[in-house]
Protein backbone atom coordinates (compact mmCIF):
# COMPACT_ATOMS: atom_id res chain seq x y z
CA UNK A 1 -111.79 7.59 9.52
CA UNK A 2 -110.25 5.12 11.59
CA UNK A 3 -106.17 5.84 10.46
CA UNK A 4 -107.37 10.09 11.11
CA UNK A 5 -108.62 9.06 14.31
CA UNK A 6 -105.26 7.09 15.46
CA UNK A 7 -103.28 10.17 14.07
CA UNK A 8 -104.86 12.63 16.01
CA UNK A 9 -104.63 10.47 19.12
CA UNK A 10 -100.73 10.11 18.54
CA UNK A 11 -100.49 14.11 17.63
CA UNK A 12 -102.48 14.75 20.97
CA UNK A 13 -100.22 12.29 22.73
CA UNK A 14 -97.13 13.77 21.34
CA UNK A 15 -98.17 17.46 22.50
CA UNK A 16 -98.92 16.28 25.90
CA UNK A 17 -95.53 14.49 26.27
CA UNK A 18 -93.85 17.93 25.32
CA UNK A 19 -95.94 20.19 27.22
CA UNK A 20 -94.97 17.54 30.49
CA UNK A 21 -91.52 17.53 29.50
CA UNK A 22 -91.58 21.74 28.94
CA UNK A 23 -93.14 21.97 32.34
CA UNK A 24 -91.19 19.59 34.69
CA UNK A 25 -88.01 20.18 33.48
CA UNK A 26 -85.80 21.61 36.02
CA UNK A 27 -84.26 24.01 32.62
CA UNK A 28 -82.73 26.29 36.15
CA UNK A 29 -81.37 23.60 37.88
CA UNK A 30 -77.44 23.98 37.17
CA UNK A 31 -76.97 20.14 37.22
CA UNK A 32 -79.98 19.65 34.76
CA UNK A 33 -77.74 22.66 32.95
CA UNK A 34 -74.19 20.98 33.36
CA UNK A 35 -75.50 17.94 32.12
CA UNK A 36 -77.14 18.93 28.75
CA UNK A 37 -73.40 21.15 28.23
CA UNK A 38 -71.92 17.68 28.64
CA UNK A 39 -74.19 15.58 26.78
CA UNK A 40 -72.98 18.08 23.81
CA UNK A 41 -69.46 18.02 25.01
CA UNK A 42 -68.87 14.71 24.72
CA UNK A 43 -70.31 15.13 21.23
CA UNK A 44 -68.18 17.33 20.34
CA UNK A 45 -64.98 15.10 21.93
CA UNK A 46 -66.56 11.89 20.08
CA UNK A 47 -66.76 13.79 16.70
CA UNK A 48 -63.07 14.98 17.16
CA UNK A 49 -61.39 12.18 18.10
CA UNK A 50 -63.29 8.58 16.84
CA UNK A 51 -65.28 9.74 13.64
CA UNK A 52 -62.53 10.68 11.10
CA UNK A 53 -60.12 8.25 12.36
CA UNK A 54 -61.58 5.21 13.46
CA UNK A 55 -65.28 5.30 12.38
CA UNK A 56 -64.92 6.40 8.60
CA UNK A 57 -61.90 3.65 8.64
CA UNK A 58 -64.26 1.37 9.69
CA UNK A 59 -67.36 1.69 7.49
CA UNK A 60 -64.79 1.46 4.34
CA UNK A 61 -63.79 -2.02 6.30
CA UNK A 62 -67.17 -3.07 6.12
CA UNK A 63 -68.51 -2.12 2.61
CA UNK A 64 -65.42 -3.84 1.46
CA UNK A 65 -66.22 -7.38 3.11
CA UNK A 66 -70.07 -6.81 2.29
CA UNK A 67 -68.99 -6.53 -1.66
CA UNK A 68 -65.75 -8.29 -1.98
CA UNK A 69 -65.44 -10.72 0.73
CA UNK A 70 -66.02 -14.33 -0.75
CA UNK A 71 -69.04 -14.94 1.16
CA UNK A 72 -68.73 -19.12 0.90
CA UNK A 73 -65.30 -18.05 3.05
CA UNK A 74 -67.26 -16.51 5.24
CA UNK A 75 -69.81 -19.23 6.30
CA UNK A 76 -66.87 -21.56 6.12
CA UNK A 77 -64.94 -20.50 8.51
CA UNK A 78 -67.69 -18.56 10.65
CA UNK A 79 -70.43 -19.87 9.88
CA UNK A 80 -73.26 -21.87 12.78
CA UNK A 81 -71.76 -25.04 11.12
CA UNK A 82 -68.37 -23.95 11.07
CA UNK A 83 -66.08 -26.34 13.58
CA UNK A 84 -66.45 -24.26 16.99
CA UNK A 85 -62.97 -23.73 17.41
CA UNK A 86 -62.30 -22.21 13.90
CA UNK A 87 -65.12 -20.17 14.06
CA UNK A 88 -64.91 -18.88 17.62
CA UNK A 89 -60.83 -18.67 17.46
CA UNK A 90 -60.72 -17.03 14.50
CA UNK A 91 -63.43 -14.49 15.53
CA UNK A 92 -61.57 -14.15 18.81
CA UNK A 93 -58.39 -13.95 17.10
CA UNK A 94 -59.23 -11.10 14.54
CA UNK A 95 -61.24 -8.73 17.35
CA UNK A 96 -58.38 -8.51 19.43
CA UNK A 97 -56.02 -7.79 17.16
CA UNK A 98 -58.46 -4.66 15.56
CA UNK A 99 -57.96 -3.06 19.31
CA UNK A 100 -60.72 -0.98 18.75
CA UNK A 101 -63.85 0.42 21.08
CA UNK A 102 -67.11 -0.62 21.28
CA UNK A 103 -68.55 1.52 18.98
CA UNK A 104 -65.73 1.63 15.66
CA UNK A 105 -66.48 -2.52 16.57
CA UNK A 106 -70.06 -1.81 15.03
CA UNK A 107 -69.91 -1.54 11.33
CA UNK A 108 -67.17 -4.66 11.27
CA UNK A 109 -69.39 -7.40 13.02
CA UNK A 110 -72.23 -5.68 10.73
CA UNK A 111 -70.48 -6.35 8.11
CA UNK A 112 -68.94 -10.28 8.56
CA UNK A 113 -73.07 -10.52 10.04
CA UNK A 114 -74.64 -9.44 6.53
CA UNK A 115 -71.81 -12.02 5.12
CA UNK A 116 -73.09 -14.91 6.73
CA UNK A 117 -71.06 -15.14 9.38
CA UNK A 118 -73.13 -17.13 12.29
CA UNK A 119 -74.81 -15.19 15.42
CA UNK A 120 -72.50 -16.97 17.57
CA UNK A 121 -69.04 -16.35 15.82
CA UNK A 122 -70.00 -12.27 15.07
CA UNK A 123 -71.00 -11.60 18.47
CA UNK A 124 -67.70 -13.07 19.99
CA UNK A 125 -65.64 -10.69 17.75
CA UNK A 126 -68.32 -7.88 18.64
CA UNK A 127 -66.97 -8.85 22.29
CA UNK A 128 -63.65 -9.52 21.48
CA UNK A 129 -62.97 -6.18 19.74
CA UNK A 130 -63.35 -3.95 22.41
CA UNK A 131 -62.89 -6.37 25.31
CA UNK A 132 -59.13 -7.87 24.21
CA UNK A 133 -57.35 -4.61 23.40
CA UNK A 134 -53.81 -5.68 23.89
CA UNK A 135 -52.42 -2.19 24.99
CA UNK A 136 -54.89 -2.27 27.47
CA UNK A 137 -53.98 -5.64 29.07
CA UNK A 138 -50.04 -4.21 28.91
CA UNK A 139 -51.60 -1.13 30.56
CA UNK A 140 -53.57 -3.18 33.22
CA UNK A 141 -50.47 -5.28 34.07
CA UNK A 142 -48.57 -2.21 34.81
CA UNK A 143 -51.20 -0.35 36.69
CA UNK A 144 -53.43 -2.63 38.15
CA UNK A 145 -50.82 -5.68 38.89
CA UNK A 146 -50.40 -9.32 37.59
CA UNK A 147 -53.17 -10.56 38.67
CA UNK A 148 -55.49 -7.93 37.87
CA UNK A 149 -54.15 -8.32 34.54
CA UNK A 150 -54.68 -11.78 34.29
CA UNK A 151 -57.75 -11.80 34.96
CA UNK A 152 -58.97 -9.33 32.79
CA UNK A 153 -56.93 -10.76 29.89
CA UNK A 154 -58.40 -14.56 30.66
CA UNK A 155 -62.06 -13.34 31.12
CA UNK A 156 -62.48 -11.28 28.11
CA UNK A 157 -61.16 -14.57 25.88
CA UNK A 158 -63.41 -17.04 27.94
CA UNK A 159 -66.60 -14.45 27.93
CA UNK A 160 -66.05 -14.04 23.81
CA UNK A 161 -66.44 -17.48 23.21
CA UNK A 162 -68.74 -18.19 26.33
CA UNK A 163 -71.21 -15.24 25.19
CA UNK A 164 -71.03 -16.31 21.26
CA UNK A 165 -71.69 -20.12 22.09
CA UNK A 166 -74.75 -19.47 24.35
CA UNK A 167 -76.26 -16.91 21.93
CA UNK A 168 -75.79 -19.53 18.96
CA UNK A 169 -77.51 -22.04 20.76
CA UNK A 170 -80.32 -20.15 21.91
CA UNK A 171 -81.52 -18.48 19.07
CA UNK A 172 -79.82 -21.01 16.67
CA UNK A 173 -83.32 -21.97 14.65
CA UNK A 174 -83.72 -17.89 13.90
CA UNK A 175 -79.91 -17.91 12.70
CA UNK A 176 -80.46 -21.02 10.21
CA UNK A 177 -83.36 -19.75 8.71
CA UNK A 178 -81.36 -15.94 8.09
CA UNK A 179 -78.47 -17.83 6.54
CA UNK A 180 -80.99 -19.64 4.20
CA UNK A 181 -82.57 -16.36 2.94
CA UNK A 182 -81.37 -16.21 -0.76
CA UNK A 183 -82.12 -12.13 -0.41
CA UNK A 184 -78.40 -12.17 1.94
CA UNK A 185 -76.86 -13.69 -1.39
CA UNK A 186 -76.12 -10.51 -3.44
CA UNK A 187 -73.61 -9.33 -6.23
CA UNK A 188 -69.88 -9.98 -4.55
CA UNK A 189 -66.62 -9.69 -6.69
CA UNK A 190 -65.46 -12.08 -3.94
CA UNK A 191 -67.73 -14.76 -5.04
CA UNK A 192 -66.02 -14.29 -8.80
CA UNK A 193 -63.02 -15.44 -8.08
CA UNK A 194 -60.87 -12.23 -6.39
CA UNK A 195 -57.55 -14.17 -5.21
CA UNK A 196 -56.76 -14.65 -1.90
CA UNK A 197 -54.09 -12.99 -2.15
CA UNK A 198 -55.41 -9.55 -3.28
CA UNK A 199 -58.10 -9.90 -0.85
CA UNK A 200 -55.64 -9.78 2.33
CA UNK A 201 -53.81 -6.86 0.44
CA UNK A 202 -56.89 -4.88 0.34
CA UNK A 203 -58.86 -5.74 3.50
CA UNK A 204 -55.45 -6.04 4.81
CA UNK A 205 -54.17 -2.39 4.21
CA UNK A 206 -57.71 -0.65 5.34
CA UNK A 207 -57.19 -2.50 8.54
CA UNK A 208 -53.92 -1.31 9.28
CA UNK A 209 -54.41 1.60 8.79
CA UNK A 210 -57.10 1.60 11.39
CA UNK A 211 -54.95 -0.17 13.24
CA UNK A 212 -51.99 2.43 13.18
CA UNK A 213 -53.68 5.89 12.48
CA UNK A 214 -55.15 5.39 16.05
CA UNK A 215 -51.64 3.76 17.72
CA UNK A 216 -52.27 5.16 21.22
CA UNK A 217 -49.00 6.16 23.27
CA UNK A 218 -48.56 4.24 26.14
CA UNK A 219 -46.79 7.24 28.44
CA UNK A 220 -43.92 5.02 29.19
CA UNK A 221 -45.40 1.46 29.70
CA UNK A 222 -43.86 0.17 26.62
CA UNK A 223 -40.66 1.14 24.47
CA UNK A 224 -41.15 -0.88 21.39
CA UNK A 225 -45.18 -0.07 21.79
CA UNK A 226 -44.11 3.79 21.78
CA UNK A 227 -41.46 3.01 18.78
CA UNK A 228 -44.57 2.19 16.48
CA UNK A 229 -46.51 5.52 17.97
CA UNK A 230 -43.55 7.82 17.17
CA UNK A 231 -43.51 6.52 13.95
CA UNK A 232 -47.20 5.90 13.40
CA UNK A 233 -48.08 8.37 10.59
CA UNK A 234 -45.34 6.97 8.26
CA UNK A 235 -46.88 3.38 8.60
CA UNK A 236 -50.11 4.86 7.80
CA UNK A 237 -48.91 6.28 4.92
CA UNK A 238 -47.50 3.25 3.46
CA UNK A 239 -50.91 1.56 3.89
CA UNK A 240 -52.45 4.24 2.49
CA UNK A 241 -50.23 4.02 -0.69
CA UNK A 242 -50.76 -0.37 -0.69
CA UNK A 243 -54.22 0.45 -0.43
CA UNK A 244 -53.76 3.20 -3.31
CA UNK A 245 -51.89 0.78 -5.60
CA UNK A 246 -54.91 -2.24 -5.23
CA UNK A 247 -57.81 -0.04 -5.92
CA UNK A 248 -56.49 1.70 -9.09
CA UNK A 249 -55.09 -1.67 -10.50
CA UNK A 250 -57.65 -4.49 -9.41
CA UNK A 251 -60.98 -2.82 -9.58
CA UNK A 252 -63.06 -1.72 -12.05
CA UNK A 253 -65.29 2.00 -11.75
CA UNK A 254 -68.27 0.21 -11.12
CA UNK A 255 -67.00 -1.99 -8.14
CA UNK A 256 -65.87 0.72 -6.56
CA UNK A 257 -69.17 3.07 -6.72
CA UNK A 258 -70.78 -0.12 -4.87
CA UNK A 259 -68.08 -0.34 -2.15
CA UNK A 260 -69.18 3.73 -1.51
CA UNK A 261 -72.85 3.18 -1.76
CA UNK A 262 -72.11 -0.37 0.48
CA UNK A 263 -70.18 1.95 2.79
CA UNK A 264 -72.67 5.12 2.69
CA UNK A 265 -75.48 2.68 3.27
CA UNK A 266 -73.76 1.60 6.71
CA UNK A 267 -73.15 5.41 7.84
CA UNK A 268 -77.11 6.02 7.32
CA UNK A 269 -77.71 2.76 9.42
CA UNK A 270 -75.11 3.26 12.54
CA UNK A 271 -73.92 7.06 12.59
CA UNK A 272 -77.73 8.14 13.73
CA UNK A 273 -77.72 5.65 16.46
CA UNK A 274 -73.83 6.61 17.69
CA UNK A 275 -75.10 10.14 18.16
CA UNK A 276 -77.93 9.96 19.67
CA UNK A 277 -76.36 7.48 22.50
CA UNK A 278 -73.27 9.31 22.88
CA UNK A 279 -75.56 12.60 23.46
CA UNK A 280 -77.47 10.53 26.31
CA UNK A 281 -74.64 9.14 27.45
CA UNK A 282 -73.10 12.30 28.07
CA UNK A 283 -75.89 13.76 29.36
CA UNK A 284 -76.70 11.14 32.23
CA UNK A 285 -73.02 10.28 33.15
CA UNK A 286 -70.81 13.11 31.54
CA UNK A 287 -66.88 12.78 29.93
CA UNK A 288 -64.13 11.08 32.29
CA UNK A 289 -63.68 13.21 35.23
CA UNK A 290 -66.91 15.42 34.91
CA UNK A 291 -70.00 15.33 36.78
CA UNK A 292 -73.37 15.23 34.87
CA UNK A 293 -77.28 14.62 35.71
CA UNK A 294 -75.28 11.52 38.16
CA UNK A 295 -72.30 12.80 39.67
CA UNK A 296 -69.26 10.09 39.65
CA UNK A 297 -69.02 10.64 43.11
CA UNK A 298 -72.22 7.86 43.72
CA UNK A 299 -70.97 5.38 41.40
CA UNK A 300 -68.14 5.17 42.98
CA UNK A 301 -69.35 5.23 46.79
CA UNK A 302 -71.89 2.37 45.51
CA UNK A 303 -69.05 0.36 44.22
CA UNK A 304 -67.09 -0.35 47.37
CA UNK A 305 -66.54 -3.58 48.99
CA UNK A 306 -67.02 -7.02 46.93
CA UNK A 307 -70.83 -7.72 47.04
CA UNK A 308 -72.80 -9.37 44.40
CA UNK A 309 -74.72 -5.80 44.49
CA UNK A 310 -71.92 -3.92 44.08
CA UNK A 311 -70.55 -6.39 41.50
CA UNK A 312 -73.73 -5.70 39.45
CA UNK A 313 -73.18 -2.06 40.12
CA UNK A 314 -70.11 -2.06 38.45
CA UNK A 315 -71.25 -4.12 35.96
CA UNK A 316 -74.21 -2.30 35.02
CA UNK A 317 -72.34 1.34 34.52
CA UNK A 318 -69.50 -0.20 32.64
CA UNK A 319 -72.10 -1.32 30.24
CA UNK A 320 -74.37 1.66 29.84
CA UNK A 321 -70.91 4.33 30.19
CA UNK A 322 -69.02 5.30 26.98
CA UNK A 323 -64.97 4.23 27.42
CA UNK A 324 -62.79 5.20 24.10
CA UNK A 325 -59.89 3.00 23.77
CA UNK A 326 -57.59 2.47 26.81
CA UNK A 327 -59.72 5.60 28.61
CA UNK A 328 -60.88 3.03 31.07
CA UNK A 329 -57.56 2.07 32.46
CA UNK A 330 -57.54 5.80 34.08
CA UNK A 331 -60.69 5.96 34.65
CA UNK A 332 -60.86 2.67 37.13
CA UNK A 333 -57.79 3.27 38.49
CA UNK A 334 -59.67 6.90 39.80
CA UNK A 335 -62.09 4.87 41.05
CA UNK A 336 -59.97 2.36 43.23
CA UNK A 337 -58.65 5.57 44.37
CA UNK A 338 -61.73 6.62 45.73
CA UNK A 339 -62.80 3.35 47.53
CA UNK A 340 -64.28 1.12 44.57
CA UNK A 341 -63.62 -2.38 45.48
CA UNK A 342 -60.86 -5.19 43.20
CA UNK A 343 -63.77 -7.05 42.23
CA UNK A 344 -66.24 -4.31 41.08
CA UNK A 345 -63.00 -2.78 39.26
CA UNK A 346 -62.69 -5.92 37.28
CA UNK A 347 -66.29 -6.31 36.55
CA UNK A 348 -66.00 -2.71 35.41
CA UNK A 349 -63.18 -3.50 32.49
CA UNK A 350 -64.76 -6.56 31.15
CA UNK A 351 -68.59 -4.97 30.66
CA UNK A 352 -66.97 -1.37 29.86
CA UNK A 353 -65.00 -1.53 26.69
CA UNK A 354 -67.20 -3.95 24.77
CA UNK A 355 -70.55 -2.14 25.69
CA UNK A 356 -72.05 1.42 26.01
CA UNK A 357 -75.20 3.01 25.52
CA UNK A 358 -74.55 4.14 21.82
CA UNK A 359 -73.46 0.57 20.58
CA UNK A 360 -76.21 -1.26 22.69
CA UNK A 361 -78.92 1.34 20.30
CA UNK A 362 -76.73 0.34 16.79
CA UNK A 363 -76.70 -3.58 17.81
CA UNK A 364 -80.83 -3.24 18.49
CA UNK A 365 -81.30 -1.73 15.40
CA UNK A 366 -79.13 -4.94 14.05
CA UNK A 367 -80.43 -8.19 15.72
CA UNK A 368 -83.66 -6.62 17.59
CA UNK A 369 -84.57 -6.19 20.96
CA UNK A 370 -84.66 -9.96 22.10
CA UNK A 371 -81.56 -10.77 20.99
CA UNK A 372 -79.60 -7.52 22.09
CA UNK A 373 -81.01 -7.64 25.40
CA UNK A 374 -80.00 -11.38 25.38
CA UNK A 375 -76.03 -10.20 24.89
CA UNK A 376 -76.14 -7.20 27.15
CA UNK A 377 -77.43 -9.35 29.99
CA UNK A 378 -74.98 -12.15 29.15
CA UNK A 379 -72.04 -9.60 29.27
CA UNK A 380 -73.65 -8.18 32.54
CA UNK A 381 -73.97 -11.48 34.27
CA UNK A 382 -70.55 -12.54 33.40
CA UNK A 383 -68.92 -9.89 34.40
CA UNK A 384 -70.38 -9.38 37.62
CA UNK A 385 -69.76 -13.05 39.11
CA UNK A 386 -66.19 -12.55 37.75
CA UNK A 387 -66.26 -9.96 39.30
CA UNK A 388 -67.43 -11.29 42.49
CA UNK A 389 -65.14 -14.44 42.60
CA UNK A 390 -62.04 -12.50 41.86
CA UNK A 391 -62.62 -10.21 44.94
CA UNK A 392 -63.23 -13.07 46.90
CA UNK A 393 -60.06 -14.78 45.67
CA UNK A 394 -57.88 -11.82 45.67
C-alpha cells in the first residue's frame, strides 16, 4: 500500500510539473522560439561534425584500453602510488598531445579510470585534453599576442597537475578503496602477456587517426601545420590500414566481439548524457555567433574590465558553454572586440575548452556529484584568479 501510495504521489507530482511547465511557458515568445531552434541546431552541428569523427574514434580508444591495456601498466605508471611526476607528466603529456575537446576527452579518461588509473592522474589528462590543444596555443600566440599565449599555455599545464593533485588528496581514502575492488579486475588480453610493442601499434594507430581525421586548418597561422591538413586523409588512411593489419593478425574473434561490446557499453553510458547537454546548452546560450534564451550581447557587457566578478563571469560561462576544438580562439577574440576585458578573456580559454555543460553531466554520471562538483569548482576558481592576476599584470 505504501510503494502505490509513493507512486501515485510521484505520478501526481509529475503531472503538476507538466501542466506548470505547459502553462508558463512563453511557447509565443520568439526568443523562447529562437532558442529551442538552436538548442536543436547545435544538435544537429554536434552530430555532423564531432560524432562520426571524433566521438566513435574515441569510444573504440577506450574499449581497447578497458580490454587490452595491461592494467598492472596502468596503476604503475598512473596509479595514486605512482611517483607524482610520472603519473601527472605522463597524464599531462598524453592529453595534450590527443588535442581533442572536452567532450571526445570523455570516453578516454573513462577508460584509463576503469583501468586503474588514480583520481588524480585521470582528471589531469581529463584537463589536459581539452585545455593544452597545441594548435590552439599557436593560434593564441598569433591572435591574442605572446603573452596572452603564454599564459594560457603555462596555466593549462600548472592547473592539470594543480587540479589532479588536490582532487587525489582530497578524496584519496575513496580512490584506495576503488582500486582495491577485485570487481575492476576483469578479463584483459593485456594482462596475458600482449607485447609492448603491438600494444603501441594498436592503441597507437586508433589514436592517430583521431588525431589526423580531425587535423584542423589553421587559415594561414602555420605552413608545416597546414602541410599535414592538406594531406590529412592520406595519413588517415595509412592508420587505418596499420590498424587493419593488427586486428586481422593479432586477435582472435572473440577478443574482438569484447572490444565492440566494451566499446558499445561506453556509447550507452556517455552518448545519452552528450545529447541531452548539448541540447541545453544550445538552448540557453545558442551556437557561436547566435543569440538564444541569453543573448551574447550580456555576457559580454558583464565581462568588461578586470574584476574578480567579472573574472568569475568569465569563468563561469566558459565552463557551462560548449567550445569544439580551436572554436574558442574566434569566439574570444569577438568578445575582446566587443569590450570583454584581457583577464576575463584568459579566464575564458582555460575553463572553456576543458569544460561544458554536456561533459560536466557524463563526468557526474562517472565520479558522482561530490566529486564532479569538486573539479568544476577547482577549474572555476583557478581560472578566475588567473584570470584576475594576469589583467592586473598585463
Amino acid at each position: 500500500m505504501a510503494s502505490k501510495k509513493i507512486s501515485a504521489n510521484m505520478g501526481l507530482g509529475i503531472t503538476v510539473l507538466v501542466f506548470l511547465a505547459a502553462y508558463f511557458t512563453p511557447f509565443n515568445s520568439p526568443r523562447f522560439g529562437r532558442a529551442i531552434q538552436e538548442a536543436f541546431l547545435m544538435l544537429g552541428e554536434y552530430a555532423q561534425q564531432h560524432v562520426l569523427l571524433c566521438l566513435v574514434p574515441a569510444m573504440f580508444i577506450a574499449g581497447a584500453i578497458t580490454v587490452f591495456l595491461n592494467q598492472q601498466a596502468v596503476i604503475r605508471y598512473l596509479g595514486p602510488k605512482a611517483p607524482k611526476p610520472v603519473a601527472y607528466g605522463v597524464a599531462a603529456v598524453s592529453g595534450a598531445i590527443l588535442a581533442v575537446c572536452s567532450c571526445t576527452v570523455l570516453p578516454l579518461f573513462k577508460g584509463i579510470y576503469k583501468k586503474g588509473a588514480g583520481l588524480g592522474p585521470a582528471v589531469a589528462f581529463l584537463y589536459s585534453g581539452p585545455a593544452i590543444n597545441i594548435l590552439a596555443i599557436v593560434l593564441s600566440y598569433k591572435i591574442f599576442g605572446w603573452k596572452m599565449g603564454a599564459a594560457r599555455m603555462i596555466g593549462a599545464v600548472l592547473f592539470a597537475v594543480i587540479i589532479g593533485i588536490v582532487m587525489q588528496l582530497i578524496f584519496r581514502k575513496e580512490d584506495e578503496n576503488r582500486l582495491a575492488d577485485e570487481r575492476m579486475f576483469k578479463y584483459s588480453r593485456g594482462d596475458e602477456g600482449l607485447s609492448l610493442s603491438r600494444m603501441i601499434v594498436y592503441i597507437g594507430s586508433m589514436v592517430g587517426i583521431l588525431i589526423f581525421i580531425n587535423w584542423a586548418n589553421s587559415h594561414g597561422g602555420s605552413a608545416a601545420w597546414d602541410v599535414i591538413y592538406n594531406t590529412k586523409y592520406w595519413i588517415t588512411g595509412a592508420f587505418a590500414l596499420v590498424l587493419l593489419y593488427a586486428l586481422i593478425r593479432w586477435f582472435k574473434k572473440d577478443e574482438l566481439g569484447l572490444w565492440m561490446r566494451e566499446t558499445r557499453d561506453f556509447s550507452l553510458q556517455i552518448m545519452p548524457y552528450l545529447f541531452f547537454g548539448v541540447l541545453v546548452a544550445g538552448f540557453l546560450l545558442g551556437r557561436p555567433g547566435h543569440d538564444a534564451l541569453i543573448p551574447t550581447s550580456w555576457v559580454g557587457s558583464l565581462l568588461g574590465g578586470n574584476s574578480l566578478l567579472s573574472n568569475f563571469g568569465a569563468a563561469i560561462s566558459g565552463a557551462f558553454m560548449y567550445f569544439a576544438t580551436l572554436t574558442e580562439v574566434p569566439i574570444v577574440q569577438g568578445l575582446l572586440g566587443a569590450g570583454m576585458g584581457n583577464g576575463p578573456a584568459l579566464a575564458l580559454l582555460l575553463a572553456g575548452p576543458s569544460l561544458s555543460l554536456p561533459s560536466i553531466l557524463v563526468i557526474n554520471g562517472e565520479l558522482g556529484f561530490k566529486k564532479t562538483a569538486t573539479y568544476v569548482l577547482l577549474v572555476i576558481i583557478l581560472s578566475t584568479f588567473a584570470g584576475w592576476i594576469y589583467g592586473t599584470i598585463s
